[in-house]
N, C-alpha and C. Protein backbone atom coordinates (compact mmCIF):
# COMPACT_ATOMS: atom_id res chain seq x y z
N UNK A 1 -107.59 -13.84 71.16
CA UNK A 1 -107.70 -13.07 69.94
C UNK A 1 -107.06 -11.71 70.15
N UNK A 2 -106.14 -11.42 69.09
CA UNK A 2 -105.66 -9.86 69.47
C UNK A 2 -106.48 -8.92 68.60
N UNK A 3 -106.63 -7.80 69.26
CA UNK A 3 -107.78 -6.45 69.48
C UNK A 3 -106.23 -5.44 69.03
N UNK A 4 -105.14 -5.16 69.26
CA UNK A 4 -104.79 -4.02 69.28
C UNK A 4 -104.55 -3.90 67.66
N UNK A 5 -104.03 -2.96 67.20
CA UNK A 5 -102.64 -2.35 66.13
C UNK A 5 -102.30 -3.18 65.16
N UNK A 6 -102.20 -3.51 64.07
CA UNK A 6 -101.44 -3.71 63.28
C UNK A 6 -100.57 -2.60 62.32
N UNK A 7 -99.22 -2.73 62.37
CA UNK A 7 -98.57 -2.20 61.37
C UNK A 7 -97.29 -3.15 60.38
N UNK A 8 -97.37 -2.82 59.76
CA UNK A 8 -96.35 -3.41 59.04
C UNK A 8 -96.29 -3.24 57.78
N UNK A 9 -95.31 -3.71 56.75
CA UNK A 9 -94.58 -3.61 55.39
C UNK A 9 -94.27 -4.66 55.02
N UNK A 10 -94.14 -4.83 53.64
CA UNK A 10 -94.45 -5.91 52.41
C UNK A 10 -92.94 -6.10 52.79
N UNK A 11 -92.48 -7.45 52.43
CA UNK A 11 -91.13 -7.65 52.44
C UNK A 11 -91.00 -8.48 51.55
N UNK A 12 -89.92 -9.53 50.97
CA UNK A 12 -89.72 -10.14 49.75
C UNK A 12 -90.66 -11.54 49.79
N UNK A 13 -90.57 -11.69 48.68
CA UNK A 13 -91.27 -12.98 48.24
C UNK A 13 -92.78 -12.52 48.79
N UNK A 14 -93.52 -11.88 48.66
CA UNK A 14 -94.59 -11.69 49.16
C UNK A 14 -94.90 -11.88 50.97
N UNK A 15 -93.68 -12.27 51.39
CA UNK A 15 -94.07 -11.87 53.28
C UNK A 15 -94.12 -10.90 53.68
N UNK A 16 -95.38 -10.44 54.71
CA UNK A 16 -96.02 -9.02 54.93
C UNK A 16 -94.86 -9.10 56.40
N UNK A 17 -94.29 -8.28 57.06
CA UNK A 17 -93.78 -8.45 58.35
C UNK A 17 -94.93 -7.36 59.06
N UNK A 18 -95.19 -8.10 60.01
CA UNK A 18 -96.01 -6.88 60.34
C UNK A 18 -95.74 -6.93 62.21
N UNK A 19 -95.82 -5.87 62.94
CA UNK A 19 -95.72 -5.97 64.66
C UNK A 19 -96.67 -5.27 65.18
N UNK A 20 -97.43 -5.78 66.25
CA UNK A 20 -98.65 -5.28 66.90
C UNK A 20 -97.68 -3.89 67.89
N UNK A 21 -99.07 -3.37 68.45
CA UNK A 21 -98.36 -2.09 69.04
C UNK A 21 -97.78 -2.32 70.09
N UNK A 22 -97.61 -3.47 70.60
CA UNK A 22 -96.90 -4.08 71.75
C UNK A 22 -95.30 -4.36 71.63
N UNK A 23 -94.95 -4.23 70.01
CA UNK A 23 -93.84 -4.60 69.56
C UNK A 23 -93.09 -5.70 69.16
N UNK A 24 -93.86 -6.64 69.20
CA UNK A 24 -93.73 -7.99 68.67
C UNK A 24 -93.99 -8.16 67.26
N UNK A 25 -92.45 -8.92 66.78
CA UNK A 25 -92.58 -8.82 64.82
C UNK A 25 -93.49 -10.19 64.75
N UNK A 26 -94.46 -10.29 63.37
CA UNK A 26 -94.77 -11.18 63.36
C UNK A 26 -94.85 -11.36 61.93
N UNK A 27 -94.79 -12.58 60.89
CA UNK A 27 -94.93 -12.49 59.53
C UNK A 27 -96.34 -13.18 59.20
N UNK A 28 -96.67 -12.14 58.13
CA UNK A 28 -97.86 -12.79 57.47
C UNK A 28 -97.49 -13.03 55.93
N UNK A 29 -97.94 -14.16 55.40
CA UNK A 29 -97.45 -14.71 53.83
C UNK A 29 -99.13 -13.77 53.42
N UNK A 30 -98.50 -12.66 52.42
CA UNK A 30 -100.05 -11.99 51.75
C UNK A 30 -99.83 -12.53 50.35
N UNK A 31 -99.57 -14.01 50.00
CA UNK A 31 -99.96 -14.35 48.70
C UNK A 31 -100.96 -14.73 48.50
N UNK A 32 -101.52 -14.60 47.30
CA UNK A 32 -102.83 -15.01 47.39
C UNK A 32 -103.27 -16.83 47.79
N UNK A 33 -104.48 -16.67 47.62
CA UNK A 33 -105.03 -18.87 47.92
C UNK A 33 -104.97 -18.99 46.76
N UNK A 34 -105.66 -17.83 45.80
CA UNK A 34 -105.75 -18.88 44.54
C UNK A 34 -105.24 -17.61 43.12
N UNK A 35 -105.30 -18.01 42.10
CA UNK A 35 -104.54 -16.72 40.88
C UNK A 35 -105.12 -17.59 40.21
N UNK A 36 -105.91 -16.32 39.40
CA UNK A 36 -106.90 -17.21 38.21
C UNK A 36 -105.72 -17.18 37.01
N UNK A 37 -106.32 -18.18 35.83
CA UNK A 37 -105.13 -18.47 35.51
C UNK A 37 -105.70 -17.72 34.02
N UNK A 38 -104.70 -16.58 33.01
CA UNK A 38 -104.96 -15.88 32.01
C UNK A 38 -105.11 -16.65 30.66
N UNK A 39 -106.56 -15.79 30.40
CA UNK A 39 -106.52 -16.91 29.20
C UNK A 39 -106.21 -16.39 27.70
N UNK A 40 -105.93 -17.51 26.87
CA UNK A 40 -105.35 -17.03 25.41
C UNK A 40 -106.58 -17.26 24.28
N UNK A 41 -106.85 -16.60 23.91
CA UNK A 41 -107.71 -16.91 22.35
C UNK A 41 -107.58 -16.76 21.38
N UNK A 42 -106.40 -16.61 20.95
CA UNK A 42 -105.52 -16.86 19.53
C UNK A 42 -104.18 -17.38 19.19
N UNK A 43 -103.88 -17.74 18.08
CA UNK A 43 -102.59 -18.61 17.90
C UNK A 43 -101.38 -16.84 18.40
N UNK A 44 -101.89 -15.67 18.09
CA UNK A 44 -100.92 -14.30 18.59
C UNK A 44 -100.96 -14.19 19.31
N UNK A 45 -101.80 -14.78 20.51
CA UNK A 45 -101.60 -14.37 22.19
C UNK A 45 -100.88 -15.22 22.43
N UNK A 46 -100.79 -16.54 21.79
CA UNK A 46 -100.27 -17.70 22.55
C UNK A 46 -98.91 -17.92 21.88
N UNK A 47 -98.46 -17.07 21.34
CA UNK A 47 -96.78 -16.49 20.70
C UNK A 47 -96.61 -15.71 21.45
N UNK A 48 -97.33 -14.73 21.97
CA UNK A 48 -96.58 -13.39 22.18
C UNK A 48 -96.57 -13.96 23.98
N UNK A 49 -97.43 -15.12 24.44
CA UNK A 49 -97.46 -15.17 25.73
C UNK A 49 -95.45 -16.04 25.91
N UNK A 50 -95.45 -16.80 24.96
CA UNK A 50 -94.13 -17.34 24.77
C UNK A 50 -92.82 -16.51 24.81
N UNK A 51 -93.00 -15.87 23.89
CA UNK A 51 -91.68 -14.85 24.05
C UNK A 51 -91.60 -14.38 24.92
N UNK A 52 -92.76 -13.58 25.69
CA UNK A 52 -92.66 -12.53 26.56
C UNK A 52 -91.83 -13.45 27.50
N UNK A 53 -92.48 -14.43 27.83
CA UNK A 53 -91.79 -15.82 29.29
C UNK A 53 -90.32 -15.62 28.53
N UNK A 54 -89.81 -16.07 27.46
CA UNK A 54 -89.09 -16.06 26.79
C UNK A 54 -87.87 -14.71 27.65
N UNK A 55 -88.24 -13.85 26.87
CA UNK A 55 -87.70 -12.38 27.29
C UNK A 55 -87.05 -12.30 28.94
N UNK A 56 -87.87 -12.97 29.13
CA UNK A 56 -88.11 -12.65 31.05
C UNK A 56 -87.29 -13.27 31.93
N UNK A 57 -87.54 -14.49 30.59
CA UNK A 57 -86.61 -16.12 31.23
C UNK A 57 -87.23 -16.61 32.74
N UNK A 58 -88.57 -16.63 32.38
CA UNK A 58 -89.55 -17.40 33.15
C UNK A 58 -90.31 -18.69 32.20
N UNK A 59 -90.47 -19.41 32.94
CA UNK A 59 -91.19 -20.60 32.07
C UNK A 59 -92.52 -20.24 32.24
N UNK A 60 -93.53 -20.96 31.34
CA UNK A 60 -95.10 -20.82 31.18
C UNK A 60 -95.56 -22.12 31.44
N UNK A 61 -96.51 -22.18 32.20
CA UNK A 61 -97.74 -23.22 32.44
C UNK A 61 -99.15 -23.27 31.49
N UNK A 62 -99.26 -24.10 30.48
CA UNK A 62 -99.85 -23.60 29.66
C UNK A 62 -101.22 -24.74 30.03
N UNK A 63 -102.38 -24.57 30.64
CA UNK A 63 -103.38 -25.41 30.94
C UNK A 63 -104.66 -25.73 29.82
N UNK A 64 -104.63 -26.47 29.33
CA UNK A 64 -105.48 -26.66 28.21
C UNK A 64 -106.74 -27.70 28.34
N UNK A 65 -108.07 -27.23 28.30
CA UNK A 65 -108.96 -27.32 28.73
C UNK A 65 -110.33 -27.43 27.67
N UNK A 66 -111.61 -27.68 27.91
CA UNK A 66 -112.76 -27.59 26.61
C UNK A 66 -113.81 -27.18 27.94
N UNK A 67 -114.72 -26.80 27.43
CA UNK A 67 -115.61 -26.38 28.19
C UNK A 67 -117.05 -27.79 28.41
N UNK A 68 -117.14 -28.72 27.47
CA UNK A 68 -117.30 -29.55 27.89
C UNK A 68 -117.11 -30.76 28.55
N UNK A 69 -115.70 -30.68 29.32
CA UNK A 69 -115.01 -31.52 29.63
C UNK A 69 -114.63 -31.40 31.28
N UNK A 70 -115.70 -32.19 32.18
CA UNK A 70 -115.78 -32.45 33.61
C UNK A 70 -114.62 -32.67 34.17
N UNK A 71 -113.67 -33.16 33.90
CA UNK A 71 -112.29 -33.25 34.53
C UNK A 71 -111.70 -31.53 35.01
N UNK A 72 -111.98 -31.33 33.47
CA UNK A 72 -111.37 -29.76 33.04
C UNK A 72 -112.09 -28.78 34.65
N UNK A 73 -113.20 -28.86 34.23
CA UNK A 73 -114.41 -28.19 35.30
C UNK A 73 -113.60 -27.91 36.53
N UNK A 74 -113.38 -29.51 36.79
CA UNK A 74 -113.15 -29.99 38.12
C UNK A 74 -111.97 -29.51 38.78
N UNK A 75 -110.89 -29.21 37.77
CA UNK A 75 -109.49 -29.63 37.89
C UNK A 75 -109.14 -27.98 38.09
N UNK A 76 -109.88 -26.87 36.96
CA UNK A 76 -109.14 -25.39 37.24
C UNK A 76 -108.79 -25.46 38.61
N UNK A 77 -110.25 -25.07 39.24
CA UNK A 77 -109.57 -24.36 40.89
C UNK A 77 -108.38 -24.52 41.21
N UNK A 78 -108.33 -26.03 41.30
CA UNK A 78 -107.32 -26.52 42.21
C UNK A 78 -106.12 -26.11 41.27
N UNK A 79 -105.71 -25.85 40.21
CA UNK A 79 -104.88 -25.73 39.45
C UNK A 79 -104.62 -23.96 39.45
N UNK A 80 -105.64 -23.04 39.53
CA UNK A 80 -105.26 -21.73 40.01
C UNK A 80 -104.85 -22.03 42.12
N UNK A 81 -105.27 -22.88 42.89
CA UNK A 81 -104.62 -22.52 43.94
C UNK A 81 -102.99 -23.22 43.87
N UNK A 82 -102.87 -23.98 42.87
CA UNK A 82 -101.51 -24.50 42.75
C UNK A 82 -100.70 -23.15 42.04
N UNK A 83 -101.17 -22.27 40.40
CA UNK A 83 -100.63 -20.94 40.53
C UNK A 83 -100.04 -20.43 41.27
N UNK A 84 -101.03 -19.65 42.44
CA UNK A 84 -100.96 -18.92 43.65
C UNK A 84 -98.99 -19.39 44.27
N UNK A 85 -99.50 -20.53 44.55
CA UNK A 85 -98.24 -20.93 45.26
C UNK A 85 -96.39 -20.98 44.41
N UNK A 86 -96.79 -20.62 42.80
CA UNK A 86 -95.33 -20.69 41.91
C UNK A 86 -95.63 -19.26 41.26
N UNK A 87 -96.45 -18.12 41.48
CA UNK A 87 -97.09 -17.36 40.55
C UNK A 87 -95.40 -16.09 40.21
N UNK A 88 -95.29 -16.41 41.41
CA UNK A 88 -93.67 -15.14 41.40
C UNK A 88 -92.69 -15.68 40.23
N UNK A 89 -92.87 -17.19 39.86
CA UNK A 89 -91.47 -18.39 39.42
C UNK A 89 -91.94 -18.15 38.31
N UNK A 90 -93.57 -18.66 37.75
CA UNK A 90 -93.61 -18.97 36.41
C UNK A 90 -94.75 -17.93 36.16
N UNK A 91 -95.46 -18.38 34.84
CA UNK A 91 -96.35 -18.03 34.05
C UNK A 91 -97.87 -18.45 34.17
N UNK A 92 -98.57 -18.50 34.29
CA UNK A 92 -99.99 -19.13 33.74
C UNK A 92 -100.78 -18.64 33.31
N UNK A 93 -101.11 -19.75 32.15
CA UNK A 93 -102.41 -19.17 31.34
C UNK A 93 -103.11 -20.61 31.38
N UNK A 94 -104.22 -20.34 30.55
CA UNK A 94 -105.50 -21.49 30.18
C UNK A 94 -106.04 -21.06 28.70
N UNK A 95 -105.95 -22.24 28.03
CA UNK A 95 -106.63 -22.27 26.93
C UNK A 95 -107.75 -22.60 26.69
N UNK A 96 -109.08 -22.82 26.32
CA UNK A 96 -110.16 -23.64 25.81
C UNK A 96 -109.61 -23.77 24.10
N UNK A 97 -109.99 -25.09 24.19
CA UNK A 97 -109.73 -25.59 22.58
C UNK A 97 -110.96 -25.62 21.55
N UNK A 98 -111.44 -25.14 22.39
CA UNK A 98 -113.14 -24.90 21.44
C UNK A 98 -112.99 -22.97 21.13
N UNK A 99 -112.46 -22.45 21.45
CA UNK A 99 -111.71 -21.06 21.94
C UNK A 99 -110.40 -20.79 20.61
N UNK A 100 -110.50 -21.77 20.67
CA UNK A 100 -108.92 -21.26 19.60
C UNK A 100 -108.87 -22.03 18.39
N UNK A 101 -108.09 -21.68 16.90
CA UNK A 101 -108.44 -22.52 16.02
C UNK A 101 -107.15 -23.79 16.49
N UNK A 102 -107.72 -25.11 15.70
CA UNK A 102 -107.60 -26.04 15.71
C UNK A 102 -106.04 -26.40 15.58
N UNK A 103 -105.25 -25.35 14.38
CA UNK A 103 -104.19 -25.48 14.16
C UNK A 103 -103.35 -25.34 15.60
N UNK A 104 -103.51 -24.54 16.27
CA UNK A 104 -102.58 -24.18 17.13
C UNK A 104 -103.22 -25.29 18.62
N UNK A 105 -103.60 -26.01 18.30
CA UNK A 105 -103.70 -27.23 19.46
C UNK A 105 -103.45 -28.07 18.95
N UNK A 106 -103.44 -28.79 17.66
CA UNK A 106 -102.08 -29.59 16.98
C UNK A 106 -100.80 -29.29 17.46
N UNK A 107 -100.84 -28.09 17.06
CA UNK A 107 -99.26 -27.16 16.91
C UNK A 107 -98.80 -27.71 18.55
N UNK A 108 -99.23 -27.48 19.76
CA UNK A 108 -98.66 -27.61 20.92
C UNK A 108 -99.24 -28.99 21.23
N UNK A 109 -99.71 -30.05 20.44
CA UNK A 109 -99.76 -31.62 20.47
C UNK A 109 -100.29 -31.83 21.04
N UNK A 110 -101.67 -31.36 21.79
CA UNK A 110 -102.31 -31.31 22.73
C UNK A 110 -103.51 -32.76 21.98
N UNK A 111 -103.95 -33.58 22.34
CA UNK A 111 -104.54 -34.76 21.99
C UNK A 111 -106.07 -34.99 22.83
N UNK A 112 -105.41 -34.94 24.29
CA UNK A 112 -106.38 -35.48 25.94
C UNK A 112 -106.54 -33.89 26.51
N UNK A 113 -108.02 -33.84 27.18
CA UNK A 113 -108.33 -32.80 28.11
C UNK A 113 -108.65 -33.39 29.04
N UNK A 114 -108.28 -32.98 30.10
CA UNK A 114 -107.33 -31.29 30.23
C UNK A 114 -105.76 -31.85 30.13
N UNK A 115 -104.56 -31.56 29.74
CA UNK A 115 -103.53 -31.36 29.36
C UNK A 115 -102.84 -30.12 29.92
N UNK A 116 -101.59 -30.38 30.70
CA UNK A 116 -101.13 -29.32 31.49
C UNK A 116 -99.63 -29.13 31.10
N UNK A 117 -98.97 -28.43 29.84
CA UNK A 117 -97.80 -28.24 29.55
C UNK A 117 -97.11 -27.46 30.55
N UNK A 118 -95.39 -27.40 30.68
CA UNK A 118 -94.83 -26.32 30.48
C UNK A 118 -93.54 -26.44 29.51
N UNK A 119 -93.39 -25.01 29.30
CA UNK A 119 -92.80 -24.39 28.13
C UNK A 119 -92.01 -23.46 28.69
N UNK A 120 -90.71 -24.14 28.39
CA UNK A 120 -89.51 -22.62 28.62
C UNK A 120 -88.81 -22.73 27.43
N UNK A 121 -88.16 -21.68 27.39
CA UNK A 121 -87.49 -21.01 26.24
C UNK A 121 -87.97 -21.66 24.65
N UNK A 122 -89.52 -20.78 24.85
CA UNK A 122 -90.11 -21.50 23.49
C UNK A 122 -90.28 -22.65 23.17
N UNK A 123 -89.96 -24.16 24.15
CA UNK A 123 -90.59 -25.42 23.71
C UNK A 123 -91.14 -25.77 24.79
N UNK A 124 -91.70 -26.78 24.43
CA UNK A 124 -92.67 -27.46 25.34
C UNK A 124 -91.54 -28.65 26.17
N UNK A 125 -91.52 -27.89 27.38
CA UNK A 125 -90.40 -29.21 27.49
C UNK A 125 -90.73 -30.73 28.61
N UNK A 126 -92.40 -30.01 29.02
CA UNK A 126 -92.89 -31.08 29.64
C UNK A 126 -94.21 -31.04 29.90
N UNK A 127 -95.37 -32.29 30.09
CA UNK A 127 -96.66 -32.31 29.99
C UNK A 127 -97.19 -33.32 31.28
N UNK A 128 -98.52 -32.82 31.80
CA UNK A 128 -99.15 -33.86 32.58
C UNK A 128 -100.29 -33.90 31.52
N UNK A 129 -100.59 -35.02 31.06
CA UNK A 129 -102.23 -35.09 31.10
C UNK A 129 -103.35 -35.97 32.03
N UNK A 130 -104.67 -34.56 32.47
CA UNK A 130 -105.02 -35.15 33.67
C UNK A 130 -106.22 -35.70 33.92
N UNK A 131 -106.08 -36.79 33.13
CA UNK A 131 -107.44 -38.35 33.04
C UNK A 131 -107.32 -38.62 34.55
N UNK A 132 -106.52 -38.24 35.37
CA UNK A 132 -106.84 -38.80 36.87
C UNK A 132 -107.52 -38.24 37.94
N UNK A 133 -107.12 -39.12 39.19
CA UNK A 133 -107.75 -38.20 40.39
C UNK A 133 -106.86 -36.93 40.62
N UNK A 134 -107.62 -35.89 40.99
CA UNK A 134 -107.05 -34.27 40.87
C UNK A 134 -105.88 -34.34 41.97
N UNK A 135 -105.69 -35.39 42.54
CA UNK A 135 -104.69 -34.99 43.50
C UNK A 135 -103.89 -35.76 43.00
N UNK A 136 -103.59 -36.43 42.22
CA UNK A 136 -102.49 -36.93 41.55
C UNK A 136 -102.33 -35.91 40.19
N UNK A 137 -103.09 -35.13 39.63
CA UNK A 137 -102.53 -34.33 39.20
C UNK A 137 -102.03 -33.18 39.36
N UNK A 138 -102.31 -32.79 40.59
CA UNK A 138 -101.87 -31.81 41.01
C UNK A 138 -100.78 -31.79 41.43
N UNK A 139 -100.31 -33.14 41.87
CA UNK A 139 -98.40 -33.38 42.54
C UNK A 139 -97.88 -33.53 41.35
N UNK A 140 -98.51 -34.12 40.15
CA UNK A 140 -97.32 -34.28 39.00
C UNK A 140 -97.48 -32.92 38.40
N UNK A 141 -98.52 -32.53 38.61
CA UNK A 141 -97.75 -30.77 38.03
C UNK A 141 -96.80 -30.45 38.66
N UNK A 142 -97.34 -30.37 39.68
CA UNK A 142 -96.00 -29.43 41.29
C UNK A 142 -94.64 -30.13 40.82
N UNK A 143 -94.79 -31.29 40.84
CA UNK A 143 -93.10 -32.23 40.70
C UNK A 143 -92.51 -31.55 39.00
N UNK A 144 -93.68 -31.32 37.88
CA UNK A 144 -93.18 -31.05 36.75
C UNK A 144 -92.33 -29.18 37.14
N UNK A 145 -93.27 -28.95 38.14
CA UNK A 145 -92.89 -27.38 37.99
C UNK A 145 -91.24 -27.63 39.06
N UNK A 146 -91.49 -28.02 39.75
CA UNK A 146 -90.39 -28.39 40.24
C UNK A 146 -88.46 -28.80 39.91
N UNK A 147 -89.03 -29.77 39.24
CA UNK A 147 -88.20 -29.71 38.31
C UNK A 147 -87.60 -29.48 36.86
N UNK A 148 -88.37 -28.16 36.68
CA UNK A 148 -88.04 -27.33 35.45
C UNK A 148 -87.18 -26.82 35.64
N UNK A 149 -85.75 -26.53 36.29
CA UNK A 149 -84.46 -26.10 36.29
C UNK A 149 -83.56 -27.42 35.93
N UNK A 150 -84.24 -28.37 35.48
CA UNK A 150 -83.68 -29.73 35.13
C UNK A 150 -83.90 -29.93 33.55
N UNK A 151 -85.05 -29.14 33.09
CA UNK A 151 -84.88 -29.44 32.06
C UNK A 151 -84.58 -29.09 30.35
């Protein structure tokens, strides 16, 4: 176990470089485990969360959820520690559909909870919905986020 010194500075992509007082560089990743994911409660947050991605020319992860719905429960965490790991690339938020009026969860076609869009340049250009085991939804998110420069 090392006892001495730490110093070091933030460097890109969130790697800390840091070297004990002995002089040895060493990197630490200071991203977070997990990024809670922001939530929307109106059809104007959930425009203005669009454009802004829009503006930025970042895509949005839009996670849509009910508060009675055990999948949903089950599924955030793991879906903010999946965040954590794209949080620099994209966007995330979370909706509850009991939370927002009705029109605007038509409007983004949302049907099954939990339902995991993303949305670049103002459309929806791809969806998981996640009736499954959490670790199969969690790779078809990753693979959806993945290949969003494809679509």
């Amino acid at each position: 176990m090392f006892s001495g010194k730490i110093h070091g500075v933030e460097g890109e992509n969130g790697i800390f470089h840091a070297w004990s007082q002995e002089g040895s560089l060493q990197e630490v990743d200071d991203s977070p485990v997990s990024f809670e994911l922001e939530s929307i409660y109106s059809e104007s947050d959930f425009d203005r969360v669009i454009a802004e991605a829009q503006q930025l020319e970042k895509s949005v992860i839009i996670v849509w959820t009910a508060s009675w719905c055990r999948k949903c429960i089950y599924l955030k965490p793991k879906l903010e520690k999946l965040a954590a790991d794209y949080h620099r690339r994209l966007r995330f938020h979370c909706v509850d559909v009991n939370n927002v009026p009705h029109k605007l969860v038509t409007r983004a076609g949302v049907t099954k909870m939990p339902t995991i869009q993303l949305w670049k340049d103002s459309k929806k250009q791809a969806e998981v919905i996640g009736g499954h085991k959490a670790y199969l939804v969690i790779n078809e998110v990753r693979e959806m986020i993945e290949n969003e420069d494809t679509l």
